[in-house]
PDB file of N, CA and C in Angstrom:
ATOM      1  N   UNK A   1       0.842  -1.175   0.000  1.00  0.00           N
ATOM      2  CA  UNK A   1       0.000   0.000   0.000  1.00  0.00           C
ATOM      3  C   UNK A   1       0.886   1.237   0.000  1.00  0.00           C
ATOM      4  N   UNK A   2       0.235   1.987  -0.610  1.00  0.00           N
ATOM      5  CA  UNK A   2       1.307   3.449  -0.952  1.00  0.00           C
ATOM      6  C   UNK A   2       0.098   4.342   0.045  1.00  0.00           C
ATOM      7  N   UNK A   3       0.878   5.133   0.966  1.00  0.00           N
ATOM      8  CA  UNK A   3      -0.038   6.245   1.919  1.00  0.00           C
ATOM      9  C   UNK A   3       1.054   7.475   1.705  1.00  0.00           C
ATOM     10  N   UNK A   4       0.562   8.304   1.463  1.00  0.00           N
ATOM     11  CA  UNK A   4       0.860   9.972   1.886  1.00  0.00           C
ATOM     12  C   UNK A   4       0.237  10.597   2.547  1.00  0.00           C
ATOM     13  N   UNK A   5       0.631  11.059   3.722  1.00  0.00           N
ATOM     14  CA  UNK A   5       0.369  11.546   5.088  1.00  0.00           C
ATOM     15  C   UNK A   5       0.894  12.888   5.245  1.00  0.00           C
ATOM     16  N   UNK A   6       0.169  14.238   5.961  1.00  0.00           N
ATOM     17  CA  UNK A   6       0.258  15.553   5.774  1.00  0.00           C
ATOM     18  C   UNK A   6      -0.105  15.998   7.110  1.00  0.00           C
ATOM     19  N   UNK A   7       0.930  16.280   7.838  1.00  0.00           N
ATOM     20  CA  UNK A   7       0.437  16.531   8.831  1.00  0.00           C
ATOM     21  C   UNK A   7       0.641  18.399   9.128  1.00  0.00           C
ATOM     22  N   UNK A   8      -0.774  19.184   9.719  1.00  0.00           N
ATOM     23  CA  UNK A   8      -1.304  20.032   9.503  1.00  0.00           C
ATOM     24  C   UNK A   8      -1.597  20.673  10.748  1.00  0.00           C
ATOM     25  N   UNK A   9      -1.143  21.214  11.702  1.00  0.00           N
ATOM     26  CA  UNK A   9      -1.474  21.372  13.334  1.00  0.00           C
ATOM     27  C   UNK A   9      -1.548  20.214  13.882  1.00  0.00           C
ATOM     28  N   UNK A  10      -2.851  20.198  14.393  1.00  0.00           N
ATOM     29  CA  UNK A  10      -3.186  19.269  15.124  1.00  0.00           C
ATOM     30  C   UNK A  10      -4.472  18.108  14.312  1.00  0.00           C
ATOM     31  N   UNK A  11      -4.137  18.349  13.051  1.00  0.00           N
ATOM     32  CA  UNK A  11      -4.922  17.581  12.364  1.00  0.00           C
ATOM     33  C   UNK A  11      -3.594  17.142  11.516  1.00  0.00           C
ATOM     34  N   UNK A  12      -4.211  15.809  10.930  1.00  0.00           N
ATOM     35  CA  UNK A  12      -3.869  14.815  10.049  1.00  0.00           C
ATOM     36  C   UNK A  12      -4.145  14.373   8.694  1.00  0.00           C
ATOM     37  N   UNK A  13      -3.782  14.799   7.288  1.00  0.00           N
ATOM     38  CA  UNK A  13      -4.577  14.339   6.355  1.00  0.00           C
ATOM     39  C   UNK A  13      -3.719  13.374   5.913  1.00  0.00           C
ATOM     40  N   UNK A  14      -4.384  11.965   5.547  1.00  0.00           N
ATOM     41  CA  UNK A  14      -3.974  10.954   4.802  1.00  0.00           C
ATOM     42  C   UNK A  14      -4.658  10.347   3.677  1.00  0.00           C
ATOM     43  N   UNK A  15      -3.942   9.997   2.532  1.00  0.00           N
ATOM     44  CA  UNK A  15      -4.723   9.469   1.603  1.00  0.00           C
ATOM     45  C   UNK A  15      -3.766   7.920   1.343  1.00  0.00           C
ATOM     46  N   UNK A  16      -4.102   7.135   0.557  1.00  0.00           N
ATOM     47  CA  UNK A  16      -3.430   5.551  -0.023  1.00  0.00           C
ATOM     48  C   UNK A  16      -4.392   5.093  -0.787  1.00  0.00           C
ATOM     49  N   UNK A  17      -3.770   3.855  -1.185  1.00  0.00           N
ATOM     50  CA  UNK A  17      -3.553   3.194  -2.603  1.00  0.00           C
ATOM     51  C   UNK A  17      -3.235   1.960  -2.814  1.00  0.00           C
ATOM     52  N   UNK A  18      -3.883   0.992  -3.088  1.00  0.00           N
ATOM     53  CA  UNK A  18      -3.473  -0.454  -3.453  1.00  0.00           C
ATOM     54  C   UNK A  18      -2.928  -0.230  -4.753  1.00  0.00           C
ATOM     55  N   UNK A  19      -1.913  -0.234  -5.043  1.00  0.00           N
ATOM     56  CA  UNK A  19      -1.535  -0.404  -6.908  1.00  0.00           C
ATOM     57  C   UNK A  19      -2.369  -2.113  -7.549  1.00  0.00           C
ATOM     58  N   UNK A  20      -2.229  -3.085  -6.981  1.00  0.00           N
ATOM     59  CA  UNK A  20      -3.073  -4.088  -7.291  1.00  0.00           C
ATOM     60  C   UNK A  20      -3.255  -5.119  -6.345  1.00  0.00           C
ATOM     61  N   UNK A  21      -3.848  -5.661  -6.534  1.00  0.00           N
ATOM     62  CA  UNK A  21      -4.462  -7.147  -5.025  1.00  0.00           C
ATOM     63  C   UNK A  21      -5.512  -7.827  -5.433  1.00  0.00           C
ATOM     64  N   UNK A  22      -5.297  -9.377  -4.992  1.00  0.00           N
ATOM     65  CA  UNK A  22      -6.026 -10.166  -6.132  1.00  0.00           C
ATOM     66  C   UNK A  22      -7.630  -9.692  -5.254  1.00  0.00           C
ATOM     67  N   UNK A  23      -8.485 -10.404  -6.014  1.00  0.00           N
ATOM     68  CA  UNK A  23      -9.691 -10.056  -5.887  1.00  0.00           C
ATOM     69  C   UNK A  23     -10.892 -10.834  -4.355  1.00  0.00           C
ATOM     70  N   UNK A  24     -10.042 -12.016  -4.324  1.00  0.00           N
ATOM     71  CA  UNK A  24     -10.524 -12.504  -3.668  1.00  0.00           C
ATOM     72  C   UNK A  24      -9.512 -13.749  -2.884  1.00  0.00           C
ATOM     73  N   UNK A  25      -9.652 -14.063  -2.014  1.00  0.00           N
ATOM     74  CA  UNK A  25      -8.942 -15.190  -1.413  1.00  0.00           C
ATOM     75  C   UNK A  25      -9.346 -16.804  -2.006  1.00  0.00           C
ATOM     76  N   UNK A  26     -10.239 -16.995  -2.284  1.00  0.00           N
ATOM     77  CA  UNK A  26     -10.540 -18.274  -3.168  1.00  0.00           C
ATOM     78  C   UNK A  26     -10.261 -18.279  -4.585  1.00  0.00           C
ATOM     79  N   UNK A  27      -9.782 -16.748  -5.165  1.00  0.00           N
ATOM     80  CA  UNK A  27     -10.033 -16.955  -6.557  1.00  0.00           C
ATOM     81  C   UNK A  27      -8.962 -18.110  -7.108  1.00  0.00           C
ATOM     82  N   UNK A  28      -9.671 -18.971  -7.639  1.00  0.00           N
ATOM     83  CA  UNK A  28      -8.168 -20.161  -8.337  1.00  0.00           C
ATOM     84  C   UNK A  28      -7.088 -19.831  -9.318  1.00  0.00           C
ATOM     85  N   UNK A  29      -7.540 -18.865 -10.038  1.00  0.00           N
ATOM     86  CA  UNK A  29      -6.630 -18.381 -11.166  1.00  0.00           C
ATOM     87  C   UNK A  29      -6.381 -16.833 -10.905  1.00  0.00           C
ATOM     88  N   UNK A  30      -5.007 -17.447 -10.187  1.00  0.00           N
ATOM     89  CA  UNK A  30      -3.997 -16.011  -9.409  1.00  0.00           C
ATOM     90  C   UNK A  30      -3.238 -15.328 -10.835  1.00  0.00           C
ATOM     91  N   UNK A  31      -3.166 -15.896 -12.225  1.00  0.00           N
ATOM     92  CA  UNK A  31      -3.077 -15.120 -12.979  1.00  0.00           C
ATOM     93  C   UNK A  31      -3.701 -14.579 -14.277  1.00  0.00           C
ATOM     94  N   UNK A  32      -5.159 -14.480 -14.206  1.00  0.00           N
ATOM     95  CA  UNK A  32      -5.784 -13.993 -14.042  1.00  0.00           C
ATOM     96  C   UNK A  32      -5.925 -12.169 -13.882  1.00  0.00           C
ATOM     97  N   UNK A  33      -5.544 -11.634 -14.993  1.00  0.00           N
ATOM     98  CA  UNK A  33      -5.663  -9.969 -14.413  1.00  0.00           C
ATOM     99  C   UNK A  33      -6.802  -9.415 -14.066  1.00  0.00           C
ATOM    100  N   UNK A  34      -8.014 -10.378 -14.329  1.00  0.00           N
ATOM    101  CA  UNK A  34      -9.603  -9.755 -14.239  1.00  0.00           C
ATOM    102  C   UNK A  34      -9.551 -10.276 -12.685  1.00  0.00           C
ATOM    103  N   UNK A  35      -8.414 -10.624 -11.969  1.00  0.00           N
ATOM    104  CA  UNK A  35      -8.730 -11.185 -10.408  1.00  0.00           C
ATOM    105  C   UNK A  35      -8.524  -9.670  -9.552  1.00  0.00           C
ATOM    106  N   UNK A  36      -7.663  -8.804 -10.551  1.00  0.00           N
ATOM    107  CA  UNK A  36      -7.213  -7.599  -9.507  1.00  0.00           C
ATOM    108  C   UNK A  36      -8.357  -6.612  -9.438  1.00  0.00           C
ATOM    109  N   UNK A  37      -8.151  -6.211  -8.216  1.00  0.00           N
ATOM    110  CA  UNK A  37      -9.001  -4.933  -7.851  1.00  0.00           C
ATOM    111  C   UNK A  37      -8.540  -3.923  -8.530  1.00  0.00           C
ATOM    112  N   UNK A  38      -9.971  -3.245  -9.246  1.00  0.00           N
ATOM    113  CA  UNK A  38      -9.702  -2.203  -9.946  1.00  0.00           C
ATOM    114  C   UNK A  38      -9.230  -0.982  -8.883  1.00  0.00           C
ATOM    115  N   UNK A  39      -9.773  -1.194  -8.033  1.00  0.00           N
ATOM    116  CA  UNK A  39      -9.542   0.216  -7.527  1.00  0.00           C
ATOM    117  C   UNK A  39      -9.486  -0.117  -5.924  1.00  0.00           C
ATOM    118  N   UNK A  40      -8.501   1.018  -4.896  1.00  0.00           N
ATOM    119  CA  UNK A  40      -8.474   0.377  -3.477  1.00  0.00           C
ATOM    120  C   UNK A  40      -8.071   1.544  -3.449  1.00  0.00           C
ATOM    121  N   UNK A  41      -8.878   2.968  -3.060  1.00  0.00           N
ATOM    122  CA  UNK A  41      -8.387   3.801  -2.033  1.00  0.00           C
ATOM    123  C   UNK A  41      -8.850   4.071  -0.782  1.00  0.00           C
ATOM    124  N   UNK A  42      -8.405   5.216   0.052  1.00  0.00           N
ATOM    125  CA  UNK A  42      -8.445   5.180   1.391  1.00  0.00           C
ATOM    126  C   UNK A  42      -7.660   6.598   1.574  1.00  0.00           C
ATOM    127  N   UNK A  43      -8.780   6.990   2.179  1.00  0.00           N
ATOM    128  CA  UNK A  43      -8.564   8.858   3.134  1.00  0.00           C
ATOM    129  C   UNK A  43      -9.038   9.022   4.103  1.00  0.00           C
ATOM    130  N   UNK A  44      -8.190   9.453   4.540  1.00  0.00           N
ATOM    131  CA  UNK A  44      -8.652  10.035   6.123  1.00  0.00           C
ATOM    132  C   UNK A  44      -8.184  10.931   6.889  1.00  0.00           C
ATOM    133  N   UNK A  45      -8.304  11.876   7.955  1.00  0.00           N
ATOM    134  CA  UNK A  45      -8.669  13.193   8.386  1.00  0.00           C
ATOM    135  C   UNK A  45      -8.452  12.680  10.224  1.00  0.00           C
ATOM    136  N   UNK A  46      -7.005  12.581  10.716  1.00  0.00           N
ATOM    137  CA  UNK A  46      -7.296  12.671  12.009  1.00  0.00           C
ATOM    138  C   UNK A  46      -6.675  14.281  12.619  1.00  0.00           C
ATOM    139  N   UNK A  47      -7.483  14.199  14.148  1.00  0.00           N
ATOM    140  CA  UNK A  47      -7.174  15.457  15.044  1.00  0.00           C
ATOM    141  C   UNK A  47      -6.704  14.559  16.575  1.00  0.00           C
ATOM    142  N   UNK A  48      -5.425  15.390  16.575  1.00  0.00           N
ATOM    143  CA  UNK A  48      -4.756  15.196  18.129  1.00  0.00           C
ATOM    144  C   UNK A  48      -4.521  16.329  18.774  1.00  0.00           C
ATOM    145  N   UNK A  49      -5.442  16.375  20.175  1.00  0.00           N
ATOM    146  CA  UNK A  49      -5.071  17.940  20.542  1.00  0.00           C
ATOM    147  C   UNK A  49      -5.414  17.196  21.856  1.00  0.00           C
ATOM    148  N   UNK A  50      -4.097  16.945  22.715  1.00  0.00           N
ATOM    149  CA  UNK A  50      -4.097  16.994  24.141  1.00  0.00           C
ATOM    150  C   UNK A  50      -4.084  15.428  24.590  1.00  0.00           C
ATOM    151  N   UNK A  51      -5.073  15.013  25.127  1.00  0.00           N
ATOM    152  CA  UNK A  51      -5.600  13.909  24.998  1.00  0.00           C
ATOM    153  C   UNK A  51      -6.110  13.147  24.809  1.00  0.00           C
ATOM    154  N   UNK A  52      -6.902  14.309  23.691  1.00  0.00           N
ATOM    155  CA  UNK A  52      -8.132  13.647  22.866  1.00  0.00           C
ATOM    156  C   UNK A  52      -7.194  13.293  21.174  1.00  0.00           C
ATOM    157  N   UNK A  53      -7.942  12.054  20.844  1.00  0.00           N
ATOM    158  CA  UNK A  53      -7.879  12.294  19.404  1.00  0.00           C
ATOM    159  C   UNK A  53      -8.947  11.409  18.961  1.00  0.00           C
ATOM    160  N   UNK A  54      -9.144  12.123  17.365  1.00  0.00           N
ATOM    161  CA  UNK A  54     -10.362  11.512  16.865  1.00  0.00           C
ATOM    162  C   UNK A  54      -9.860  10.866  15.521  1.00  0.00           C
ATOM    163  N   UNK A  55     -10.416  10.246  14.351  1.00  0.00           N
ATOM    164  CA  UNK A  55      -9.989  10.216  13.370  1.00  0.00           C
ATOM    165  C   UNK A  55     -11.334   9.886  12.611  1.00  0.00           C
ATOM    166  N   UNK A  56     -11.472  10.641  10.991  1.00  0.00           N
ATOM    167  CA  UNK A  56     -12.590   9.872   9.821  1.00  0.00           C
ATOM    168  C   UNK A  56     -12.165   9.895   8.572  1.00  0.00           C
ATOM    169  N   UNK A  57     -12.202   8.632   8.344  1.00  0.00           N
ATOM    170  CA  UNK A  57     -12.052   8.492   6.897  1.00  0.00           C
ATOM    171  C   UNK A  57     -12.527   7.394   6.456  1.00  0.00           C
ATOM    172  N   UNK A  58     -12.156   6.603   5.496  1.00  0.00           N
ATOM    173  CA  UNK A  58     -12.919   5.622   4.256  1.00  0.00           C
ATOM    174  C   UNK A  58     -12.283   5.563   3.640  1.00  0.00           C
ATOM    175  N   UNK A  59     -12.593   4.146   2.899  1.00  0.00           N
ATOM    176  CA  UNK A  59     -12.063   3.219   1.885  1.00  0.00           C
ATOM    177  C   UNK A  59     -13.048   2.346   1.050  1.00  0.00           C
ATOM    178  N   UNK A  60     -12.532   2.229  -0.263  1.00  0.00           N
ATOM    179  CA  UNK A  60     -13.660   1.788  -1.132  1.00  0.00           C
ATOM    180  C   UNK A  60     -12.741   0.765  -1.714  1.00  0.00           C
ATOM    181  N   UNK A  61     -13.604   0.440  -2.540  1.00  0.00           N
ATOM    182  CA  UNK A  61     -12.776  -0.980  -3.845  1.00  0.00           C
ATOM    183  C   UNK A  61     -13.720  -1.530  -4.950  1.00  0.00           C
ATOM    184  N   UNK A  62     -13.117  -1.753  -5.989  1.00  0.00           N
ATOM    185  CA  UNK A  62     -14.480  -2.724  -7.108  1.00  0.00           C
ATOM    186  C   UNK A  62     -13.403  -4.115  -7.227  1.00  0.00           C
ATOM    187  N   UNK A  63     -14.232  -4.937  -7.387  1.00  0.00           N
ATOM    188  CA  UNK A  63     -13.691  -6.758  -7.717  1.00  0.00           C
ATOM    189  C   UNK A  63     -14.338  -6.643  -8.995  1.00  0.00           C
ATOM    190  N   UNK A  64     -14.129  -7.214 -10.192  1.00  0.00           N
ATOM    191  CA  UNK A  64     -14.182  -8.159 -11.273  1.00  0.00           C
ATOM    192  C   UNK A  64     -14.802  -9.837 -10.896  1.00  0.00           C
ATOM    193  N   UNK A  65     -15.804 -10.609 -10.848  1.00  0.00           N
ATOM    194  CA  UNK A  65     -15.461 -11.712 -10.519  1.00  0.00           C
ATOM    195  C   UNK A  65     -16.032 -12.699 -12.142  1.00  0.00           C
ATOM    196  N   UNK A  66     -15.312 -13.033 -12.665  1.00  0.00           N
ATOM    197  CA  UNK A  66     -15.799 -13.670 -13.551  1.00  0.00           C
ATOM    198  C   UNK A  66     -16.157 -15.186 -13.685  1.00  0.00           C
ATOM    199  N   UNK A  67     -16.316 -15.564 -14.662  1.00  0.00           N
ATOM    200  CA  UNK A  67     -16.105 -17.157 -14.629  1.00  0.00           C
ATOM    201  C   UNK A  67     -15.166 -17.698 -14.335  1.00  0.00           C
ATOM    202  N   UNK A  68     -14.054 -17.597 -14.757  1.00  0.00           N
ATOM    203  CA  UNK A  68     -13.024 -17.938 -14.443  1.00  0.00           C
ATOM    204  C   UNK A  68     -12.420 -18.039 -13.050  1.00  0.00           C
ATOM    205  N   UNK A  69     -13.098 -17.430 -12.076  1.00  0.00           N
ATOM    206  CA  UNK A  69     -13.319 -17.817 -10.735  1.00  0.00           C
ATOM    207  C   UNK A  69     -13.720 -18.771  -9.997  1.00  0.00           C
ATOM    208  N   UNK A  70     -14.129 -19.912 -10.644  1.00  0.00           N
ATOM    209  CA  UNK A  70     -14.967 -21.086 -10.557  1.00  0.00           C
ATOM    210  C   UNK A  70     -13.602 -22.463 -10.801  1.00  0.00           C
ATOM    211  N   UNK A  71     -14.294 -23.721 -10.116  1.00  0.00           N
ATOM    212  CA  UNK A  71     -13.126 -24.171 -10.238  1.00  0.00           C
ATOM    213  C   UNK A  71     -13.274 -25.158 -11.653  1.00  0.00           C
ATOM    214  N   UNK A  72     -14.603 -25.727 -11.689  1.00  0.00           N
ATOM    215  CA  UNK A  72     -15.066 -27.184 -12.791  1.00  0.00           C
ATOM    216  C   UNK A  72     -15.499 -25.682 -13.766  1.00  0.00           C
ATOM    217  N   UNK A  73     -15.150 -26.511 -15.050  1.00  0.00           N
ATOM    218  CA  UNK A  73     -16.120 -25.932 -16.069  1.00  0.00           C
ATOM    219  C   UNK A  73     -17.325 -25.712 -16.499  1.00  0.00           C
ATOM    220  N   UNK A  74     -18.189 -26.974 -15.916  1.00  0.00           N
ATOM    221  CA  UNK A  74     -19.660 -26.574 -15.419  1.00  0.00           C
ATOM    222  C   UNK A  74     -19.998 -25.227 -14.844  1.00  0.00           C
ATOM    223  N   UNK A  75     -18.902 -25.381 -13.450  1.00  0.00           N
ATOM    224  CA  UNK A  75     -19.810 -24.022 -12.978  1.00  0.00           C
ATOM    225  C   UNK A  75     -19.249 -22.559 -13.532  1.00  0.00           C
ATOM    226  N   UNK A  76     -18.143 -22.770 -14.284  1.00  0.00           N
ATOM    227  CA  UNK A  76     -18.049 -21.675 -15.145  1.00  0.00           C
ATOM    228  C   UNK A  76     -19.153 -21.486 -16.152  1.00  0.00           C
ATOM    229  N   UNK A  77     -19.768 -21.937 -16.808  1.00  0.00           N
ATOM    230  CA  UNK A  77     -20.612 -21.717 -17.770  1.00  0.00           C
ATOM    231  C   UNK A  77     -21.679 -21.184 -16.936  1.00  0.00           C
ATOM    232  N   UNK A  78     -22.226 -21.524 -15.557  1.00  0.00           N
ATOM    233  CA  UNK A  78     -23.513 -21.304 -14.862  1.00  0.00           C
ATOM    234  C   UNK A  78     -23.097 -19.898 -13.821  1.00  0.00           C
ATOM    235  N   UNK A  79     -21.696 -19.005 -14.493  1.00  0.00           N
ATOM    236  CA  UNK A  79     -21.609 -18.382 -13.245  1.00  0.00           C
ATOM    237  C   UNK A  79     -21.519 -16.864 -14.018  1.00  0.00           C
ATOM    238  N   UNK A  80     -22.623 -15.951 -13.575  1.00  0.00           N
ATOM    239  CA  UNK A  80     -22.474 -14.789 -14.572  1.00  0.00           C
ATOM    240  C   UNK A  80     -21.515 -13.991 -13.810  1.00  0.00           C
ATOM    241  N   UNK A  81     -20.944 -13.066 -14.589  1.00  0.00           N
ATOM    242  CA  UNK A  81     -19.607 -12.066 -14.279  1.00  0.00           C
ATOM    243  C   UNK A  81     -20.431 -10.890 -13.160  1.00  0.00           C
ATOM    244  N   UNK A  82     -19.537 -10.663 -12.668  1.00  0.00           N
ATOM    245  CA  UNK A  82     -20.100  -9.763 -11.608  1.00  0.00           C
ATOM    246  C   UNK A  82     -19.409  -8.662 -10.972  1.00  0.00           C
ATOM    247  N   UNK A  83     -19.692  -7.749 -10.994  1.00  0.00           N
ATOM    248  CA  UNK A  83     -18.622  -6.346 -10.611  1.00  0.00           C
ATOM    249  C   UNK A  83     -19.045  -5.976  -9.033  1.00  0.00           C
ATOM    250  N   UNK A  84     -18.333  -6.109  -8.272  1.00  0.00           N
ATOM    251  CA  UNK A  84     -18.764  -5.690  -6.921  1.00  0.00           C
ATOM    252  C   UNK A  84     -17.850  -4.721  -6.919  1.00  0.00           C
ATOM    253  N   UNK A  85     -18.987  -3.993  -5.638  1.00  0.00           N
ATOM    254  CA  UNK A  85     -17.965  -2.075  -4.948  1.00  0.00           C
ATOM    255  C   UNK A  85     -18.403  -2.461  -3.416  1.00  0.00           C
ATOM    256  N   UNK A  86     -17.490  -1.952  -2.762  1.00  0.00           N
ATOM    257  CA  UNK A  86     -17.796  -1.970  -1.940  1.00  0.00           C
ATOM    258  C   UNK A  86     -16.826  -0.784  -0.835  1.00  0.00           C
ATOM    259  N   UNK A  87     -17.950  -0.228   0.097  1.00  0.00           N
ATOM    260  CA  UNK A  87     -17.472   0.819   0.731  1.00  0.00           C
ATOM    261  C   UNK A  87     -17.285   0.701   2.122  1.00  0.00           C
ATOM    262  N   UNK A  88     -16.277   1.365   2.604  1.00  0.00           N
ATOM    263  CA  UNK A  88     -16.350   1.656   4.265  1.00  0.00           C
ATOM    264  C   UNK A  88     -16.017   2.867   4.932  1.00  0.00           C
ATOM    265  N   UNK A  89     -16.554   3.185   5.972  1.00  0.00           N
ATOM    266  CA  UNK A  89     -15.965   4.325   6.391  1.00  0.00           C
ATOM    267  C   UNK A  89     -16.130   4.309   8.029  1.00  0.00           C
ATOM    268  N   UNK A  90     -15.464   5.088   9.324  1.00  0.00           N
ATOM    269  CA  UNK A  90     -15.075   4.804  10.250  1.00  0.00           C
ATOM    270  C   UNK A  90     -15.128   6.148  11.047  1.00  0.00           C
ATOM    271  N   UNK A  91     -15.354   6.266  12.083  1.00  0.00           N
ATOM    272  CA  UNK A  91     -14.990   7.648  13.397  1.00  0.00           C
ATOM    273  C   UNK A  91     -14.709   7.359  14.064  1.00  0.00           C
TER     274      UNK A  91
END
């Protein structure tokens, strides 16, 4: 993961970056480029002042999952392609 971090008083800005990561932990065919995540960033915004600190930010991602994710050829033919996103975010 690539992060660049900016620190600003007593606040914090950070942003990062997956350059690539396979898509899934079961996927069988690790080469496979439709296994990588298109996309993996992540920002966030902390404050330290004293003894308090807070922090918010988020992270997103899209998967590719195709047939080729499957292990028999049967269930490749029965398995439609599928684009997942998925988001998070935190305080």
């Amino acid at each position: 993961m690539f992060l660049l971090e900016s620190p600003l008083g007593p606040f914090t800005i950070g942003a990062g970056f997956f350059p690539w990561s396979l898509g899934g932990k079961d996927y069988l065919n690790i080469n496979d480029p439709k296994a990588a995540r298109e996309t993996h960033l992540l920002g966030y915004l902390k404050y330290s002042g004293g003894t308090f600190e807070t922090e918010l930010g988020g992270f997103c991602f899209a998967v590719h999952e195709g047939p080729k994710s499957q292990q028999t050829v049967m269930n490749r033919r029965l398995y439609p392609p599928r684009e997942i996103e998925v988001s998070e975010g935190w305080l």
